[in-house]
C-alpha atoms as a PDB file:
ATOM      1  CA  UNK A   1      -0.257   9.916  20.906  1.00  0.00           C
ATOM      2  CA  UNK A   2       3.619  10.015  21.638  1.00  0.00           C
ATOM      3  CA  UNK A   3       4.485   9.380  18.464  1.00  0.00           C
ATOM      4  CA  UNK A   4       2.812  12.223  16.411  1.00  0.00           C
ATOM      5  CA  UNK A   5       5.460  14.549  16.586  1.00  0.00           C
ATOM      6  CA  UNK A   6       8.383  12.365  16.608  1.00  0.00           C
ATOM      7  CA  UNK A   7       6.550  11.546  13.517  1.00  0.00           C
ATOM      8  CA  UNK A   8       6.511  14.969  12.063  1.00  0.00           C
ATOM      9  CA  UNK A   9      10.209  15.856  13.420  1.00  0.00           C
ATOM     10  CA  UNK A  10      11.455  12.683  11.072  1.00  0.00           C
ATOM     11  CA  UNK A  11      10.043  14.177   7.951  1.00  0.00           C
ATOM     12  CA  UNK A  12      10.894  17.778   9.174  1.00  0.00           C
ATOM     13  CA  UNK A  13      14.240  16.465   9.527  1.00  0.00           C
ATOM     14  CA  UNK A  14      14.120  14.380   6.471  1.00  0.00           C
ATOM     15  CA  UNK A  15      13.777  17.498   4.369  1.00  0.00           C
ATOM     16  CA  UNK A  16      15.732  19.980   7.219  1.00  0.00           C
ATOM     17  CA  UNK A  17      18.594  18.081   6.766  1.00  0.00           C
ATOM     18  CA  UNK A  18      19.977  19.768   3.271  1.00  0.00           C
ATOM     19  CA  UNK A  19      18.398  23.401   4.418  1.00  0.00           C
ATOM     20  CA  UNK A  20      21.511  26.684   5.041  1.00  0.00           C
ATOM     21  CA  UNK A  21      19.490  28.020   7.916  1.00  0.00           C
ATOM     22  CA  UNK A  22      18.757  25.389  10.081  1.00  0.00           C
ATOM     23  CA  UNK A  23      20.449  25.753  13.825  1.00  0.00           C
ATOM     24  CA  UNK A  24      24.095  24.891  13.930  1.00  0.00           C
ATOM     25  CA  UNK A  25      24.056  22.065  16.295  1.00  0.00           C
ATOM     26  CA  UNK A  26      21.850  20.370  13.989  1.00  0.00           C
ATOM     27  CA  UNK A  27      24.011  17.765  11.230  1.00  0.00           C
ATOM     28  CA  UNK A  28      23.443  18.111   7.937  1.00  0.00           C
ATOM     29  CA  UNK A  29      23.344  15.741   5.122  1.00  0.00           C
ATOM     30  CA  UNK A  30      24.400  16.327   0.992  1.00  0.00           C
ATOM     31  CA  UNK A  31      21.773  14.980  -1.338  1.00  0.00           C
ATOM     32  CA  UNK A  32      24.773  13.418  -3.373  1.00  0.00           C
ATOM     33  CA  UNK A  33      25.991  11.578  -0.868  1.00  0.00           C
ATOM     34  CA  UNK A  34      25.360   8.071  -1.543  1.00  0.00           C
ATOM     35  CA  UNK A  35      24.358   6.858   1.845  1.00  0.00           C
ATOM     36  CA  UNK A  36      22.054   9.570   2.332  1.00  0.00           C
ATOM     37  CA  UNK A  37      19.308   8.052   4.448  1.00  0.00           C
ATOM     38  CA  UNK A  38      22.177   6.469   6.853  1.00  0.00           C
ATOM     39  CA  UNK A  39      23.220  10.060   6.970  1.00  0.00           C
ATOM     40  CA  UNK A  40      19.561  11.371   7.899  1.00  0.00           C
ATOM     41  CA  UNK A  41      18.948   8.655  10.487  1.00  0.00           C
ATOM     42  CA  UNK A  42      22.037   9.651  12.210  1.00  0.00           C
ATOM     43  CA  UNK A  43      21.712  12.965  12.202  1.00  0.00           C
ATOM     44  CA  UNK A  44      18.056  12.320  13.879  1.00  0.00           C
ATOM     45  CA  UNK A  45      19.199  10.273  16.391  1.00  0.00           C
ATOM     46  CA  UNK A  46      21.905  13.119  17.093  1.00  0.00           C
ATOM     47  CA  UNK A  47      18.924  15.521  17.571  1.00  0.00           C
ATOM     48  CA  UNK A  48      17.426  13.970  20.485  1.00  0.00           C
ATOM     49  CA  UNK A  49      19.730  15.930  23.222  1.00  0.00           C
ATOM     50  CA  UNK A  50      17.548  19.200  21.105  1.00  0.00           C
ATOM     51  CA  UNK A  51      14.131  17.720  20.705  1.00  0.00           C
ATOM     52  CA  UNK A  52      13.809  17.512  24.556  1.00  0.00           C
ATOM     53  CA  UNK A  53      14.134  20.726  25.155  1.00  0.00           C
ATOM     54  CA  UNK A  54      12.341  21.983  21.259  1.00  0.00           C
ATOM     55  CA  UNK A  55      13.936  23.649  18.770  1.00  0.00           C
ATOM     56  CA  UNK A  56      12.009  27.153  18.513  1.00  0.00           C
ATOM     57  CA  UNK A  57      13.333  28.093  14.990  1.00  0.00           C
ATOM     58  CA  UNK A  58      11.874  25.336  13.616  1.00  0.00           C
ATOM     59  CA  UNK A  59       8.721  25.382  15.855  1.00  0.00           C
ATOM     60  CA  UNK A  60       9.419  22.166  17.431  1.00  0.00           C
ATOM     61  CA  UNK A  61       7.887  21.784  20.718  1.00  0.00           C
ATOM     62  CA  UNK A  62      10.087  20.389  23.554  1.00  0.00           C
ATOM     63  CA  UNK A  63       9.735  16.537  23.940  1.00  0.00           C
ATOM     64  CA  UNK A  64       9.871  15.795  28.172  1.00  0.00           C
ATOM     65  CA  UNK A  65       7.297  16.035  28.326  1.00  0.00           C
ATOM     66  CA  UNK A  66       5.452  16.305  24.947  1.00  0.00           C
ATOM     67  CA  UNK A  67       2.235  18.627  25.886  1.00  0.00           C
ATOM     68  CA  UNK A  68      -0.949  19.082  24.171  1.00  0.00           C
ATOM     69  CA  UNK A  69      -3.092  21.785  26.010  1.00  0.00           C
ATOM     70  CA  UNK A  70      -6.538  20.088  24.542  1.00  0.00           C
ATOM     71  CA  UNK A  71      -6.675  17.549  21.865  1.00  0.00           C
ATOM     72  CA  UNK A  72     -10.790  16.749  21.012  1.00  0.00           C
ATOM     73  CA  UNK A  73     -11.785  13.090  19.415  1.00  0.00           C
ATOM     74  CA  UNK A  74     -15.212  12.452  17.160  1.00  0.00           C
ATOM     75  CA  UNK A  75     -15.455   8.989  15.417  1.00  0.00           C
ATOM     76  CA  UNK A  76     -17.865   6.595  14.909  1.00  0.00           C
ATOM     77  CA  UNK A  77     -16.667   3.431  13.848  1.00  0.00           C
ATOM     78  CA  UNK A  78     -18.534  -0.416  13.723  1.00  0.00           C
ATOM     79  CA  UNK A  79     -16.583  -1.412  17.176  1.00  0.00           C
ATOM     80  CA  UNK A  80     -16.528   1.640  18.865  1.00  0.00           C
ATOM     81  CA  UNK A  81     -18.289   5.469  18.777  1.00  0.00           C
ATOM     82  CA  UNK A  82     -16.768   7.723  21.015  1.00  0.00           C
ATOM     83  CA  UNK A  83     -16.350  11.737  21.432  1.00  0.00           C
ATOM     84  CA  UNK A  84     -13.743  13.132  24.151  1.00  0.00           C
ATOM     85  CA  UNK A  85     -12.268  16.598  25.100  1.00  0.00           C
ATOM     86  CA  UNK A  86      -8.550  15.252  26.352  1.00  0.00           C
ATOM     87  CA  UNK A  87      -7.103  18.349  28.454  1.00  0.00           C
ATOM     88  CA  UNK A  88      -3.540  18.216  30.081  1.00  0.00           C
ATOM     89  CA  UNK A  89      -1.962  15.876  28.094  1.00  0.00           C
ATOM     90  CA  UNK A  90       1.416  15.154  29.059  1.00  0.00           C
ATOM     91  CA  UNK A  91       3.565  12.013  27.759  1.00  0.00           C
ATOM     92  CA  UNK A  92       6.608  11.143  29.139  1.00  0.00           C
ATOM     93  CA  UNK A  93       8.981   9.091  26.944  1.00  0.00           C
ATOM     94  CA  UNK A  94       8.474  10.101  23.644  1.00  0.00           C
ATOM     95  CA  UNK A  95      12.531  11.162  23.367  1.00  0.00           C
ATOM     96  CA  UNK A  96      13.335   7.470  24.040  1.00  0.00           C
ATOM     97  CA  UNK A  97      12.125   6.874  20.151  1.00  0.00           C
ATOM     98  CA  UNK A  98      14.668   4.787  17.927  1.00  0.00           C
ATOM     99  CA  UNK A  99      14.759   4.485  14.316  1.00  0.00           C
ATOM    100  CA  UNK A 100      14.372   0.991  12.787  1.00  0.00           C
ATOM    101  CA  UNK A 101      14.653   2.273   9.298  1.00  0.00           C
ATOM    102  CA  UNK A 102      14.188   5.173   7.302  1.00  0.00           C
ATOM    103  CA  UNK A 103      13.909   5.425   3.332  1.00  0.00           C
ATOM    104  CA  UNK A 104      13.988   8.952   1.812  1.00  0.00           C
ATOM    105  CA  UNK A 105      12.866   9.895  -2.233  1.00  0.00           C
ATOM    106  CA  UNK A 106      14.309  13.776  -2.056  1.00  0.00           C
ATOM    107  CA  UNK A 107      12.447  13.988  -5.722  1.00  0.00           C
ATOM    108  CA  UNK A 108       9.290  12.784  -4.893  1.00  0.00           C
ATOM    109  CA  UNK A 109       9.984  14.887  -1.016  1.00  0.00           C
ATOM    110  CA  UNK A 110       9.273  11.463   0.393  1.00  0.00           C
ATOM    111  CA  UNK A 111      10.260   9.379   3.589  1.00  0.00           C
ATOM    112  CA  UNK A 112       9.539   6.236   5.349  1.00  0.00           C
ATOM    113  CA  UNK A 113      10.605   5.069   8.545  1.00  0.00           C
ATOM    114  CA  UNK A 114       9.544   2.634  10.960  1.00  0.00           C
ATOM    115  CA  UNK A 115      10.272   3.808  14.381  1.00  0.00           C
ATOM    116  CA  UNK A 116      10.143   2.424  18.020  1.00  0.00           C
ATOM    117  CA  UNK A 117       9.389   3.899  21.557  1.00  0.00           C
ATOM    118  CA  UNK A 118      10.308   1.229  24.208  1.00  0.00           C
ATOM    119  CA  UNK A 119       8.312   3.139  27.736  1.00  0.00           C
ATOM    120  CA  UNK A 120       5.817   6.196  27.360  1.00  0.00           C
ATOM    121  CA  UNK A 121       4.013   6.929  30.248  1.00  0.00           C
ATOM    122  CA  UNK A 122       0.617   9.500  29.850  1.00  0.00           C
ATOM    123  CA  UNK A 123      -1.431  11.254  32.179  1.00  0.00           C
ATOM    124  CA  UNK A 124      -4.370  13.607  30.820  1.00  0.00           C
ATOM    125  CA  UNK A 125      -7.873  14.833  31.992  1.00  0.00           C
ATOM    126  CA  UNK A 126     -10.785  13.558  30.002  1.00  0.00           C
ATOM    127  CA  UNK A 127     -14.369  14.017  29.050  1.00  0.00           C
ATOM    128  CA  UNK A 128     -15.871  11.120  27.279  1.00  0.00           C
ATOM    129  CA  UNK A 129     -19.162   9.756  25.768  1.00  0.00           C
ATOM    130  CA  UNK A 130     -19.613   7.098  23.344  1.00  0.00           C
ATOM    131  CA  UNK A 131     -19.741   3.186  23.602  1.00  0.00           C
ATOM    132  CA  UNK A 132     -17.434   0.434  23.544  1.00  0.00           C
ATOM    133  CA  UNK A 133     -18.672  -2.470  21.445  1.00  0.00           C
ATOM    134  CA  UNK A 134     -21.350  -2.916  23.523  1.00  0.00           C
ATOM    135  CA  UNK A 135     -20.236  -1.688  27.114  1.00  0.00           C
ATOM    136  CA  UNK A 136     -21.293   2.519  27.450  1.00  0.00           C
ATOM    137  CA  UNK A 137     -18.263   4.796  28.154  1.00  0.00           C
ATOM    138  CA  UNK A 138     -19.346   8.096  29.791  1.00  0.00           C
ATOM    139  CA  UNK A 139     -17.828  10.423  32.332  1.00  0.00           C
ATOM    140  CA  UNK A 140     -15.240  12.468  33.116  1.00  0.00           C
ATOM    141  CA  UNK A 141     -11.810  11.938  35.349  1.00  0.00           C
ATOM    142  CA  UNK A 142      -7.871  11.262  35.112  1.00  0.00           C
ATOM    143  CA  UNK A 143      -6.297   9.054  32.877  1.00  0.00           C
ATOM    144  CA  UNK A 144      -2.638   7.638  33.657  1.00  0.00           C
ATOM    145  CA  UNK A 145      -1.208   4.831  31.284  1.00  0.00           C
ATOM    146  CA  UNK A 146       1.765   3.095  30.864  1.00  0.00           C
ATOM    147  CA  UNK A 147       2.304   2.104  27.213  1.00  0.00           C
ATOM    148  CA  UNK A 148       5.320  -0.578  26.109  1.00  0.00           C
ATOM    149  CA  UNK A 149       7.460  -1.122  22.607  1.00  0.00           C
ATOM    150  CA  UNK A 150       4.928   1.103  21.228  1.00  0.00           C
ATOM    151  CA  UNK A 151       6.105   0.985  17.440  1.00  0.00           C
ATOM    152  CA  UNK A 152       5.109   3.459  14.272  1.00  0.00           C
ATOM    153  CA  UNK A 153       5.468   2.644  10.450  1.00  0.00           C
ATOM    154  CA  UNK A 154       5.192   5.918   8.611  1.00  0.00           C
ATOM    155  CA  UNK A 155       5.063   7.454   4.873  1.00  0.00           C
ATOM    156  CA  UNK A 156       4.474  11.003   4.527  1.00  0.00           C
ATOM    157  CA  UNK A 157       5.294  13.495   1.305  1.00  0.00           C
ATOM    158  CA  UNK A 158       5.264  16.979   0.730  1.00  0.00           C
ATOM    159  CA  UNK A 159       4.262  19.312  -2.175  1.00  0.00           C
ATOM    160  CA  UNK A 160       4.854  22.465  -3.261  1.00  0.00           C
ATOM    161  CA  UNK A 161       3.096  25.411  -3.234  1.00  0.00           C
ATOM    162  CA  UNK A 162       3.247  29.242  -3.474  1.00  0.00           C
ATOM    163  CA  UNK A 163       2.871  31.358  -0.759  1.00  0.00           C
ATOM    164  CA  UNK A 164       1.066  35.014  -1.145  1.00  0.00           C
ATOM    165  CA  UNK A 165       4.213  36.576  -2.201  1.00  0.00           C
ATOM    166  CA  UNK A 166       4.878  34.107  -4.493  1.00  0.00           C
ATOM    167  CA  UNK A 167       7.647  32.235  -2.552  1.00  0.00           C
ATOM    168  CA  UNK A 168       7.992  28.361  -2.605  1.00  0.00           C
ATOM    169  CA  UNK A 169       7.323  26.323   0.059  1.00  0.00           C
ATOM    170  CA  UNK A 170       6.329  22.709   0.971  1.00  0.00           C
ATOM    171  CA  UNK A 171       3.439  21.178   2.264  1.00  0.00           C
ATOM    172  CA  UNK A 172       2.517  17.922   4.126  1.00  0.00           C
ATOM    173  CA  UNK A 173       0.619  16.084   1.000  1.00  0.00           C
ATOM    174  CA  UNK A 174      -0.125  12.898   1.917  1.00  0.00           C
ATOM    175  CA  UNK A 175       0.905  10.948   5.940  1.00  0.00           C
ATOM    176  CA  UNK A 176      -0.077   7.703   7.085  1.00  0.00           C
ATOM    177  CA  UNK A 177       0.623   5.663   9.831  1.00  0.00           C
ATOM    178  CA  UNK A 178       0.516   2.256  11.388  1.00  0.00           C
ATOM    179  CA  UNK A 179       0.868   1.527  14.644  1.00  0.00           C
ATOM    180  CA  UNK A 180       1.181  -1.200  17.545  1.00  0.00           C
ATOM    181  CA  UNK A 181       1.528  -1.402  21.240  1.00  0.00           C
ATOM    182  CA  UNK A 182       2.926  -4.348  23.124  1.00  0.00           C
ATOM    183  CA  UNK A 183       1.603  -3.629  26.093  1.00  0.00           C
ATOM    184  CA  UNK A 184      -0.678  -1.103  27.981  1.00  0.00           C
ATOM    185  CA  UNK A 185      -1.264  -0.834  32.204  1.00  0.00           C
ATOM    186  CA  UNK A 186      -3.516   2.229  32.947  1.00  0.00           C
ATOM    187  CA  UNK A 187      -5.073   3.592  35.743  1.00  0.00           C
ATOM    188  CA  UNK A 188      -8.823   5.633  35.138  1.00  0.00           C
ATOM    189  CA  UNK A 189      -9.992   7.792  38.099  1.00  0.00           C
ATOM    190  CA  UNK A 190     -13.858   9.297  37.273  1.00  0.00           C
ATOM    191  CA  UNK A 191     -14.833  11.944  39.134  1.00  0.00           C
ATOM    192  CA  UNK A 192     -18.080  12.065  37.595  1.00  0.00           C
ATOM    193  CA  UNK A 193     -20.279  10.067  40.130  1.00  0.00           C
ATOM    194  CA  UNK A 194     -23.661  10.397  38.218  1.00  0.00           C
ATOM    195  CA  UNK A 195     -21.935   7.745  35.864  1.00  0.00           C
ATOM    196  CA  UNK A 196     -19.779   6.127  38.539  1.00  0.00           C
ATOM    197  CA  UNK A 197     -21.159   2.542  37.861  1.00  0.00           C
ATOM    198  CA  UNK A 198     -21.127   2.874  34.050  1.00  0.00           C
ATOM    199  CA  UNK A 199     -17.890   4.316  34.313  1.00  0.00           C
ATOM    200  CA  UNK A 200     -16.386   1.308  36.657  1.00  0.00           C
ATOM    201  CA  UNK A 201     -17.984  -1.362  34.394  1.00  0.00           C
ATOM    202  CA  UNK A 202     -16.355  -0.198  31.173  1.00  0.00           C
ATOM    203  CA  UNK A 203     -12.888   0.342  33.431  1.00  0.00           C
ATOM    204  CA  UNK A 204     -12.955  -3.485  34.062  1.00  0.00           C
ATOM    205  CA  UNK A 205     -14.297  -4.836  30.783  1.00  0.00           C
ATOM    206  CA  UNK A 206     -11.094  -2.853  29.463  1.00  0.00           C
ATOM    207  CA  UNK A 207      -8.404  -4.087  31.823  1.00  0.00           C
ATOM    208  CA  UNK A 208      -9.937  -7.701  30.866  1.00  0.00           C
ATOM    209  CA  UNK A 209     -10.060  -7.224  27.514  1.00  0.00           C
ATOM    210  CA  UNK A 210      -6.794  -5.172  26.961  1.00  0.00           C
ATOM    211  CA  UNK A 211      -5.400  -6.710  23.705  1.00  0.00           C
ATOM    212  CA  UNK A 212      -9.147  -6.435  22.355  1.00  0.00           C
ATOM    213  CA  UNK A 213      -8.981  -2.678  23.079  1.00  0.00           C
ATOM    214  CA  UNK A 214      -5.793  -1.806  22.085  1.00  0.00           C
ATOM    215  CA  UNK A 215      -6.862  -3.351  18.307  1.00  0.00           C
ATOM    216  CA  UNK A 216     -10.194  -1.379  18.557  1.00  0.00           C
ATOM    217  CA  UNK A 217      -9.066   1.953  19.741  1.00  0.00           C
ATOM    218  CA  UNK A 218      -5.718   2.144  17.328  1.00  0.00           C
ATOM    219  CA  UNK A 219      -7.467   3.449  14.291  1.00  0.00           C
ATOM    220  CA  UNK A 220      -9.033   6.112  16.313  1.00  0.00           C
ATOM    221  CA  UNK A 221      -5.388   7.101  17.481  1.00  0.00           C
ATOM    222  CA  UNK A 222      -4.101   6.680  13.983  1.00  0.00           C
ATOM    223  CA  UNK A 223      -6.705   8.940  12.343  1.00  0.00           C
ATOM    224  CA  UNK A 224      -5.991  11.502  15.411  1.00  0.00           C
ATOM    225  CA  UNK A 225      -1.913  11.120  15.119  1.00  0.00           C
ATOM    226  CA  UNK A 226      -2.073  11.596  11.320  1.00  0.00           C
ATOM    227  CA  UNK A 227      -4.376  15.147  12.144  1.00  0.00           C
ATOM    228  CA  UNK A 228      -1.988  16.132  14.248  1.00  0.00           C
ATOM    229  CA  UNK A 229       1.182  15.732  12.531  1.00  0.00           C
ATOM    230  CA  UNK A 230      -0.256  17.189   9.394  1.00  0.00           C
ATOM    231  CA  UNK A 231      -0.585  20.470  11.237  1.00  0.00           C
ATOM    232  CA  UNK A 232       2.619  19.979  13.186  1.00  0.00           C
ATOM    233  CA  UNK A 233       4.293  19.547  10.255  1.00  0.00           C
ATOM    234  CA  UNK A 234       3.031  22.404   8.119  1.00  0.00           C
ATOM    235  CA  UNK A 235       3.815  24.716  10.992  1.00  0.00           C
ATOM    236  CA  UNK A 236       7.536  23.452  11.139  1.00  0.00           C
ATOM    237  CA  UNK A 237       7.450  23.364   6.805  1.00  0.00           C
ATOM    238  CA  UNK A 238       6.293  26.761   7.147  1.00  0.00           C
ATOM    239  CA  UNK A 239       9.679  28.384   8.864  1.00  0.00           C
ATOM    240  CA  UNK A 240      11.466  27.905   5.910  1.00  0.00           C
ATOM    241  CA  UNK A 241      10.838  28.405   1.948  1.00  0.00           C
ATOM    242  CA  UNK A 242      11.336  24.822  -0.894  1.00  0.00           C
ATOM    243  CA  UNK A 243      14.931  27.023  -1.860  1.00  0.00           C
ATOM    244  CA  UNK A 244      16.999  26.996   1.363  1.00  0.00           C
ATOM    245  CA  UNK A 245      14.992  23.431   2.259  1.00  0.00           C
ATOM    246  CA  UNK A 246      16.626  21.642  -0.797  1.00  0.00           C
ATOM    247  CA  UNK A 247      18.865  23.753  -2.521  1.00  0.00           C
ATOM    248  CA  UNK A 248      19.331  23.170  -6.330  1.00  0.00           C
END
């Protein structure tokens, strides 16, 4: 989940980077130069001290800790069918992110970056009901989680498109993402005690099966990350027209 809207911020930034209104503390990068993406990846990176706290002109929520009020999940899948109401989110971490690389086509409004988060720790309330391969998952309780070198490979473009008064402005076209976890440690309290031995039987087939899981569940997060960062990402598009974006 972390790594949704350090997702979005990268192409935000991607295409920020060349706009005349963006804050002042924010670099800026010239489409001529010739080592523009080495440009835009250091600019990111000088960011970060901003991200944690959000950057409200460009309707970037603050980053420690990244917040999601209620985030709702619905898919059915061969390995596992599952719909939960996630409330409280809060992930700790997601500033640590580094950029492995980053590859930027201003004429097709393009980028592609692989990215890294070494440590992101999440706590959230959850409702759940679905099934796990074959084990039942049902109840309702505290999640807490301690993810490791969770990494992201990213490409996302934008289009163009004409707002009601006939202004240009870009749009989140196409995003998809690919991600891994090296590790995961978690702790599930259910508070639900209707489903208490349900709910303690699926607890320990996943902390004996965690590699297993983590390939399982990954899609699920994927589909959900690439959701989220579409929406994100219009919304921080949206605060400034194609024109002052990338200037002619």
């Amino acid at each position: 989940m972390a790594s949704r809207t350090i997702l979005a911020v990268v192409l935000l930034v991607a295409v920020a980077a060349n706009a005349k209104k963006i804050p002042d503390y924010l670099q800026t990068c010239r489409r001529s130069d010739a080592k523009y993406d080495d440009c835009l990846t250091k600019a990111i990176m000088a960011s970060k001290p901003y991200l944690n706290k959000g950057i409200p002109k460009l309707h970037v929520p603050p980053y420690e800790p990244l917040e999601f009020p209620a985030l709702d999940v619905d898919r059915n899948l061969d390995n596992i069918q599952v719909k939960a109401h996630l409330t409280n989110v809060k992930i700790h971490g997601a500033s640590g992110f580094k950029i492995d690389s980053l590859k930027s086509d201003l004429a097709k409004h393009e980028v592609t970056a692989s990215i890294t988060i070494p440590k992101i720790y999440v706590t959230m309330d959850y409702k759940v009901d679905g099934r796990l391969l074959v084990v039942p998952i049902t109840g309702f309780g505290a999640f807490k989680g301690n993810f490791t070198e969770c990494k992201a490979v990213i490409k996302g473009n934008a289009k163009i498109f004409n707002n009601k008064k006939n202004v240009k402005y870009l749009k989140l076209d196409k995003f998809r993402s690919k991600l891994s976890v090296g590790d995961v440690a978690f702790d599930i309290q259910n508070r639900d005690t209707r489903s208490a031995a349900i709910s303690n039987a699926a607890t320990t087939f996943i902390a004996q099966n965690r590699r297993q899981v983590i390939q399982i569940v990954l899609p699920i997060v994927e589909e959900t990350m690439d959701e989220v960062v579409r929406q994100i990402g219009d919304d921080i598009l949206s605060t400034m027209p194609y024109h002052e974006i990338l200037p002619e």
